[in-house]
C-alpha atoms as a PDB file:
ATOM      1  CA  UNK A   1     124.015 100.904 104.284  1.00  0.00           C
ATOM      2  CA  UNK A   2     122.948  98.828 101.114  1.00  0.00           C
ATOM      3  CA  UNK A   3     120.673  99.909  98.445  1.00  0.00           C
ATOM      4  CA  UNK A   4     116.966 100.177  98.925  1.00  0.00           C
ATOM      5  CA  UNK A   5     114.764  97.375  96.802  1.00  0.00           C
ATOM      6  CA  UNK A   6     112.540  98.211  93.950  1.00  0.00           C
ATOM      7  CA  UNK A   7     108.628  97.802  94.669  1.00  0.00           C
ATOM      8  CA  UNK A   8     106.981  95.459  92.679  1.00  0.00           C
ATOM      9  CA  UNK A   9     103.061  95.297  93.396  1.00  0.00           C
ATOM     10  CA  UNK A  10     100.949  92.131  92.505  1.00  0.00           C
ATOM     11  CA  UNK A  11      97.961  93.637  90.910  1.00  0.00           C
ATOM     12  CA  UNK A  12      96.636  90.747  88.166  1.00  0.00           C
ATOM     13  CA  UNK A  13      94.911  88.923  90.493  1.00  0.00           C
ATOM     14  CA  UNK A  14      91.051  88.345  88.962  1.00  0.00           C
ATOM     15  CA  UNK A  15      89.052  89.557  92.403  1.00  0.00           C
ATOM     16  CA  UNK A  16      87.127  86.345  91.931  1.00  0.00           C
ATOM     17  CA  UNK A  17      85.648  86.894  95.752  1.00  0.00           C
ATOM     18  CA  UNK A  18      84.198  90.144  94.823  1.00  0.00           C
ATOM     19  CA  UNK A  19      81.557  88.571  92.937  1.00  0.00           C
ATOM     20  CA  UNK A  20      81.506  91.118  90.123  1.00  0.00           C
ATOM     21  CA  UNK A  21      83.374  94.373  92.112  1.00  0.00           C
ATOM     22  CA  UNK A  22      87.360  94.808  91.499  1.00  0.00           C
ATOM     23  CA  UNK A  23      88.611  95.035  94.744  1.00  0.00           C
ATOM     24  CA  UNK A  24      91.572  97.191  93.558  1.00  0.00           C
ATOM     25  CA  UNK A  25      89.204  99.804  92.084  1.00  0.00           C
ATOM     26  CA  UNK A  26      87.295 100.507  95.381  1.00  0.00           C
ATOM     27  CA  UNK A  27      87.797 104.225  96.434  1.00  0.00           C
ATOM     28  CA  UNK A  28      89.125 105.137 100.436  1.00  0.00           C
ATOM     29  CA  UNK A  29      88.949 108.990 100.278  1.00  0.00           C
ATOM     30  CA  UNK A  30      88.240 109.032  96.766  1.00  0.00           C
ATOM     31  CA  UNK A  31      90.805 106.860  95.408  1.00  0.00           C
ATOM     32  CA  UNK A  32      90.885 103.636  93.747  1.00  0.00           C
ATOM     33  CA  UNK A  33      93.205 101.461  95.922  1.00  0.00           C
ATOM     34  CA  UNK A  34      95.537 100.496  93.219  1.00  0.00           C
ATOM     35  CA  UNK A  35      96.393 104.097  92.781  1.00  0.00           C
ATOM     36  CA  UNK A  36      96.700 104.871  96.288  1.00  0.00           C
ATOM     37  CA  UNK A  37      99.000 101.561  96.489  1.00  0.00           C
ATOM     38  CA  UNK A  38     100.741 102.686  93.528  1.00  0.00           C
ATOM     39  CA  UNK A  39     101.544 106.337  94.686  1.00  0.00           C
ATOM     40  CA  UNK A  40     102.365 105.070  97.898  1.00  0.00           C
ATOM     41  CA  UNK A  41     105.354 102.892  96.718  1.00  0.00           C
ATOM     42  CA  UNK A  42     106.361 105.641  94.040  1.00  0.00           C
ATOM     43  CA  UNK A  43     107.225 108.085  97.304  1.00  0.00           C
ATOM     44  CA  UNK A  44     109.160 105.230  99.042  1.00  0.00           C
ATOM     45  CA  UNK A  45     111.261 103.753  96.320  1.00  0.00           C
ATOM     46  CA  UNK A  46     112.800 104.780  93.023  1.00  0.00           C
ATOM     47  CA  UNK A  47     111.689 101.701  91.136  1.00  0.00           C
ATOM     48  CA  UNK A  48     108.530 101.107  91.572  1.00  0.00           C
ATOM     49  CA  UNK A  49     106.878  97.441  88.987  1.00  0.00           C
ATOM     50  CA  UNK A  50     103.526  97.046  89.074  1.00  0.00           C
ATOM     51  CA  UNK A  51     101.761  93.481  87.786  1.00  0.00           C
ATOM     52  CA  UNK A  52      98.578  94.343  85.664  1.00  0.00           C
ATOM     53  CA  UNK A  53      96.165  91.429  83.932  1.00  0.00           C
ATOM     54  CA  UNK A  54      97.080  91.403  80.387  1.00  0.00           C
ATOM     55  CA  UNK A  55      94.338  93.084  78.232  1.00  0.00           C
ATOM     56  CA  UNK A  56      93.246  94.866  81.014  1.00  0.00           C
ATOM     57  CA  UNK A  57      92.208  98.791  80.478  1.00  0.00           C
ATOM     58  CA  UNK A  58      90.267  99.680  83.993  1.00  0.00           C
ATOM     59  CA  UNK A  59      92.886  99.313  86.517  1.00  0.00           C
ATOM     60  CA  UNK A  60      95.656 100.682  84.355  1.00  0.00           C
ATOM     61  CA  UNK A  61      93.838 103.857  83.200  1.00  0.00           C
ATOM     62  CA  UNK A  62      94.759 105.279  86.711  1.00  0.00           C
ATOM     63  CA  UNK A  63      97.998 104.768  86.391  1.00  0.00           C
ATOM     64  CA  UNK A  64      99.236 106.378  83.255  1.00  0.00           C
ATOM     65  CA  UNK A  65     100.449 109.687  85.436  1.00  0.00           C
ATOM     66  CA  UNK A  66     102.582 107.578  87.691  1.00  0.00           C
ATOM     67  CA  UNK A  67     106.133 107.019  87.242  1.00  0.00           C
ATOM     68  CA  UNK A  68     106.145 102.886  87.808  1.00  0.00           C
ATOM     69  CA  UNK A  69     106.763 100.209  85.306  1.00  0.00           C
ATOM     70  CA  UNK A  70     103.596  98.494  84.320  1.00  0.00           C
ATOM     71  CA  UNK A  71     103.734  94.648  83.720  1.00  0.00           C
ATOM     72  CA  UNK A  72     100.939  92.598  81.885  1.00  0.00           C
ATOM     73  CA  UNK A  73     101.265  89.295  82.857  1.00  0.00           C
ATOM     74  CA  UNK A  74      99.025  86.515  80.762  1.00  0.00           C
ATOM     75  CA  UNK A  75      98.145  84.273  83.989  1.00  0.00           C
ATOM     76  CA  UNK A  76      96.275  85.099  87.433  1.00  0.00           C
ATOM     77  CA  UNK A  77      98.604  83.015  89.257  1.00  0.00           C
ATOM     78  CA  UNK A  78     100.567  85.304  91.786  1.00  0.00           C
ATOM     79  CA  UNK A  79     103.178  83.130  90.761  1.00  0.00           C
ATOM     80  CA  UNK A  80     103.671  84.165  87.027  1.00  0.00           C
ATOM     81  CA  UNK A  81     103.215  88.205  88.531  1.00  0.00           C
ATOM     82  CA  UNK A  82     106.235  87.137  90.618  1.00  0.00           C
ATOM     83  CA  UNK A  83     108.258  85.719  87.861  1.00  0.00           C
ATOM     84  CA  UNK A  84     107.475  89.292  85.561  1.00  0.00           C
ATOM     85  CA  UNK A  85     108.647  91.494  88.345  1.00  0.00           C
ATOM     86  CA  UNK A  86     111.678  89.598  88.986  1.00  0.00           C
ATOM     87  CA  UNK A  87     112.257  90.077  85.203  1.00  0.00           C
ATOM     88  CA  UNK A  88     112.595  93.565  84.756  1.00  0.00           C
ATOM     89  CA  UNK A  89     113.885  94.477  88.500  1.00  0.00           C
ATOM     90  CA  UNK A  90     116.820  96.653  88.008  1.00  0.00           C
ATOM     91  CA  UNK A  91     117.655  96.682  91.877  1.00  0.00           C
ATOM     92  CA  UNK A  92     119.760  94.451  94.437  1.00  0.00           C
ATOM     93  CA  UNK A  93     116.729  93.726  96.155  1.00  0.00           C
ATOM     94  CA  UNK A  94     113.000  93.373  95.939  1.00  0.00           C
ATOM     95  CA  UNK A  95     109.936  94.172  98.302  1.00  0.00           C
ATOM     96  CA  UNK A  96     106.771  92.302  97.034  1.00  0.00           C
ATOM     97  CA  UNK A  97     103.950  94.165  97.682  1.00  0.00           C
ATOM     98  CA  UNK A  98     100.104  92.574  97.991  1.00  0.00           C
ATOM     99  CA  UNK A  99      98.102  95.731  95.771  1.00  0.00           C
ATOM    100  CA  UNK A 100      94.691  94.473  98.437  1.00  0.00           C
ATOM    101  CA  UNK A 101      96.202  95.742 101.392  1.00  0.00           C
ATOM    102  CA  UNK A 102      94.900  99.858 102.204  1.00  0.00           C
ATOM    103  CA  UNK A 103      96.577  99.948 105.457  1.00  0.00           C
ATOM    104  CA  UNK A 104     100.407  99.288 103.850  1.00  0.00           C
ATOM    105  CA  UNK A 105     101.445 103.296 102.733  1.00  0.00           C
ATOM    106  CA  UNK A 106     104.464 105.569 102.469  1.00  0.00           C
ATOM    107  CA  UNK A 107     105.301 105.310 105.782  1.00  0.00           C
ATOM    108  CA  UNK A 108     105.045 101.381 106.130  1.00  0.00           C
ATOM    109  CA  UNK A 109     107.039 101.086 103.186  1.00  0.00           C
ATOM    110  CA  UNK A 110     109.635 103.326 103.964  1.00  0.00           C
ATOM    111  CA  UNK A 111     109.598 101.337 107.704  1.00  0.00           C
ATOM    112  CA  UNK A 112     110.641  98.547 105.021  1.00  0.00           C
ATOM    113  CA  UNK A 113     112.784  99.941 103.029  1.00  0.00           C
ATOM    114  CA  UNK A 114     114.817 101.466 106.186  1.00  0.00           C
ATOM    115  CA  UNK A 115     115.117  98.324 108.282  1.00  0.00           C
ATOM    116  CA  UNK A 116     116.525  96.764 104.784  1.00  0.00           C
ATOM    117  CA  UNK A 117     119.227  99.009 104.271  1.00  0.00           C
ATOM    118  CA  UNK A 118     120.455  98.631 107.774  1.00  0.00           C
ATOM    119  CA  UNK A 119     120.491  94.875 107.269  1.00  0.00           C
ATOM    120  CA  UNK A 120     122.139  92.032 106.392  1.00  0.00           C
ATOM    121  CA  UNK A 121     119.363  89.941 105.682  1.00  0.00           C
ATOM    122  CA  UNK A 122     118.516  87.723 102.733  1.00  0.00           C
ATOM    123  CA  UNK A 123     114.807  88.384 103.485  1.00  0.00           C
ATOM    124  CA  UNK A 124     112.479  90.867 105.086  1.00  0.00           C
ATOM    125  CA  UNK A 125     109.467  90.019 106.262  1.00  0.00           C
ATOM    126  CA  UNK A 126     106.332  92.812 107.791  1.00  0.00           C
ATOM    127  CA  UNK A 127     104.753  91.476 110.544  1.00  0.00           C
ATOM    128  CA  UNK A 128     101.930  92.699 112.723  1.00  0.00           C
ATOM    129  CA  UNK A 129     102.714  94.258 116.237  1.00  0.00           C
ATOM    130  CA  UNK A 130     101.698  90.713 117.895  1.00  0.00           C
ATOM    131  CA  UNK A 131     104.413  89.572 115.672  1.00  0.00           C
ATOM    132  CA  UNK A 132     101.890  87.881 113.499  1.00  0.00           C
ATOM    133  CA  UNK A 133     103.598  87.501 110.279  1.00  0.00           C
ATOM    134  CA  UNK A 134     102.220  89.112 106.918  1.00  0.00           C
ATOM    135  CA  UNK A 135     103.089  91.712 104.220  1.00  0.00           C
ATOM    136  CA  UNK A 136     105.158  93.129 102.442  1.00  0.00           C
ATOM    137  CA  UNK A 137     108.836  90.928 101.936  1.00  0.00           C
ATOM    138  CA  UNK A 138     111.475  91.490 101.086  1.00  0.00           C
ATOM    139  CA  UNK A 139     114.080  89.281  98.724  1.00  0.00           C
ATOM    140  CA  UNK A 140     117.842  89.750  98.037  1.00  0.00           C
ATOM    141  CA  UNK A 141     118.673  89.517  94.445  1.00  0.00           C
ATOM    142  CA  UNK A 142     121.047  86.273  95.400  1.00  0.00           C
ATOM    143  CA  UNK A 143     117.108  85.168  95.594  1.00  0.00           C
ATOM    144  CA  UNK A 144     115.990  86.350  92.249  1.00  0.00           C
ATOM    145  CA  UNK A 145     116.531  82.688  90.777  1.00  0.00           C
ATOM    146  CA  UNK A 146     114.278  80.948  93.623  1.00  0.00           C
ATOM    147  CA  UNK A 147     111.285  83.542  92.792  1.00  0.00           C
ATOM    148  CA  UNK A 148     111.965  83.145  88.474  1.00  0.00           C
ATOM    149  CA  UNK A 149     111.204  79.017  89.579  1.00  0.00           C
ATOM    150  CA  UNK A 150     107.920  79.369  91.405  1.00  0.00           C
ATOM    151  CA  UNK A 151     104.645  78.169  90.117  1.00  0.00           C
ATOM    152  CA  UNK A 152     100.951  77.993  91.387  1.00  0.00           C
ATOM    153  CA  UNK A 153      99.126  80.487  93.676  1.00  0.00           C
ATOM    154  CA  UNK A 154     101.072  80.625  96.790  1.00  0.00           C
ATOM    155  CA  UNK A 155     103.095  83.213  96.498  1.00  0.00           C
ATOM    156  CA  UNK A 156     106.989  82.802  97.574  1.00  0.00           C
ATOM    157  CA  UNK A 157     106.240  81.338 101.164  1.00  0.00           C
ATOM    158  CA  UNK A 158     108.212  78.105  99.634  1.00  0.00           C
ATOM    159  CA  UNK A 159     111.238  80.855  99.559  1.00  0.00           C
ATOM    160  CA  UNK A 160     110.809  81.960 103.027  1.00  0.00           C
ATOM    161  CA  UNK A 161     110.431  78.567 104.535  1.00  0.00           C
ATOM    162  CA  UNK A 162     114.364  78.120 103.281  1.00  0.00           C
ATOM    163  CA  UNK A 163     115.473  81.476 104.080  1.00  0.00           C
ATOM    164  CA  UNK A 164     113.770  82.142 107.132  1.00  0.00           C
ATOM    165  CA  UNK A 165     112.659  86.267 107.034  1.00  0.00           C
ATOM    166  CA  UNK A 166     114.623  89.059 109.829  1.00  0.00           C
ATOM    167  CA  UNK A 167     110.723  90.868 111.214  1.00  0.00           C
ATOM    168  CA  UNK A 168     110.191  94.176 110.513  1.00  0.00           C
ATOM    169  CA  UNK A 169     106.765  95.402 113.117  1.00  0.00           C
ATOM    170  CA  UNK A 170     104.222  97.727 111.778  1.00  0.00           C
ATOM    171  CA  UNK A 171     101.722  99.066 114.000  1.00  0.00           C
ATOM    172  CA  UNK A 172      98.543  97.283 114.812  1.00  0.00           C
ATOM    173  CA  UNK A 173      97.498  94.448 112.139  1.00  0.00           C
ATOM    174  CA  UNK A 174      98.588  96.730 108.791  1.00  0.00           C
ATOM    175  CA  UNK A 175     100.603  93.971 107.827  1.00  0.00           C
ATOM    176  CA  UNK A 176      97.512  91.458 108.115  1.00  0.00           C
ATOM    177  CA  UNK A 177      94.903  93.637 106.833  1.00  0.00           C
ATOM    178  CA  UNK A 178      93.784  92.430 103.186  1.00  0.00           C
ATOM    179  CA  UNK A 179      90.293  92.921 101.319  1.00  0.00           C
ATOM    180  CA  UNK A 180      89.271  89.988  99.610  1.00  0.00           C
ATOM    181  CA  UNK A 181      85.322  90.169  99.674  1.00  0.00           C
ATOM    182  CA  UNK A 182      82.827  92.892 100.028  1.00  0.00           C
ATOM    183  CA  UNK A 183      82.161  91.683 103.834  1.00  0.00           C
ATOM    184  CA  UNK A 184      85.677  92.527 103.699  1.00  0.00           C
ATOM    185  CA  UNK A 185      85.309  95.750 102.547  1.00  0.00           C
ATOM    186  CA  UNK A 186      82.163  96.699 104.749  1.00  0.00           C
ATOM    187  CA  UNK A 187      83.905  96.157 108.038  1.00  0.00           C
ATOM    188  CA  UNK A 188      86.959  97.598 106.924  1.00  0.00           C
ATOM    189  CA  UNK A 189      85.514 100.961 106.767  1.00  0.00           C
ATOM    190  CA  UNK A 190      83.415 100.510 109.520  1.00  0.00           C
ATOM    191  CA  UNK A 191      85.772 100.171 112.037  1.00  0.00           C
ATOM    192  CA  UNK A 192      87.810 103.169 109.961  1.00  0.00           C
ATOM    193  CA  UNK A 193      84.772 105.058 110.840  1.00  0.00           C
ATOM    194  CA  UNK A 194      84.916 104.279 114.749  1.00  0.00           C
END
């Protein structure tokens, strides 16, 4: 078996489509998101990055008591909070981790992190049990150069188009689920609720 990957978790995004709300800092069960992303990848991997806006005191006063390395990164672009995780990743691997997902915990992580070791795989990628594909990925360190070169907003789908992902299922649509808005957000916990 080969070493598990570090965690990094893109959290500098500006929550531009919460018109005013950080989507991070919404509480399910009492807890701001990025905290219960945070904790989540802190119990599934040893080193755990975390991508914070520069300057920015809210979402990284709830992280002080956690063990992961915290990352300001100047620009928005998930991009540049690609580029600053690959940076300081100490491990042969890296799983990339969207912070606006609630339904991606321990145990989906660990799902990840398994399925990796027991590979051969350049990249990992989560899919939904359809096999729609989504979140998190995965990314040998042979890799590391490809993500250090990307630019824009679109993440490292430009990676995974030339080194087409091995699937990992998660249950349901975990690996889809992302809260962008507050409609979002609304029927989310609805349909927790029911």
């Amino acid at each position: 078996m080969r070493p598990p990957p570090a965690i990094l978790i893109l959290a500098a995004g500006a929550s531009r489509r919460m018109r005013g709300d950080d989507k991070l800092l919404q509480e399910i069960d009492g807890t701001p998101l990025i905290l219960r992303a945070v904790r989540a990848a802190c119990a599934a991997a040893a080193e755990v990055i975390v991508t914070l806006p520069a300057n920015d005191r809210s979402r990284r006063a709830w992280l002080g008591d956690t063990p992961a390395l915290l990352v300001d990164v100047a620009d928005r672009a998930m991009s540049a909070s690609i580029r600053s995780g690959v940076a300081v990743c100490g491990a042969d691997a890296l799983m990339i981790h969207l912070a606006d997902m609630p339904e991606i915990g321990t145990e989906e992580m660990a799902r990840m992190v398994e399925a990796w070791q027991r590979s051969d795989a350049a990249t990992m990628q989560a899919t939904a049990e359809d096999g729609s594909q989504g979140q998190p990925v995965i990314f040998h360190r042979s890799l590391f150069p490809r993500l250090s070169a990307l630019t824009g907003d679109t993440g490292a789908r430009s990676v995974l188009e030339r080194h087409p992902p091995q699937h990992v299922a998660l249950p349901g649509r975990r690996a889809l689920t992302d809260l962008d808005t507050p409609e979002d957000w609304a029927r989310w916990r609805v349909a927790r609720q029911t």
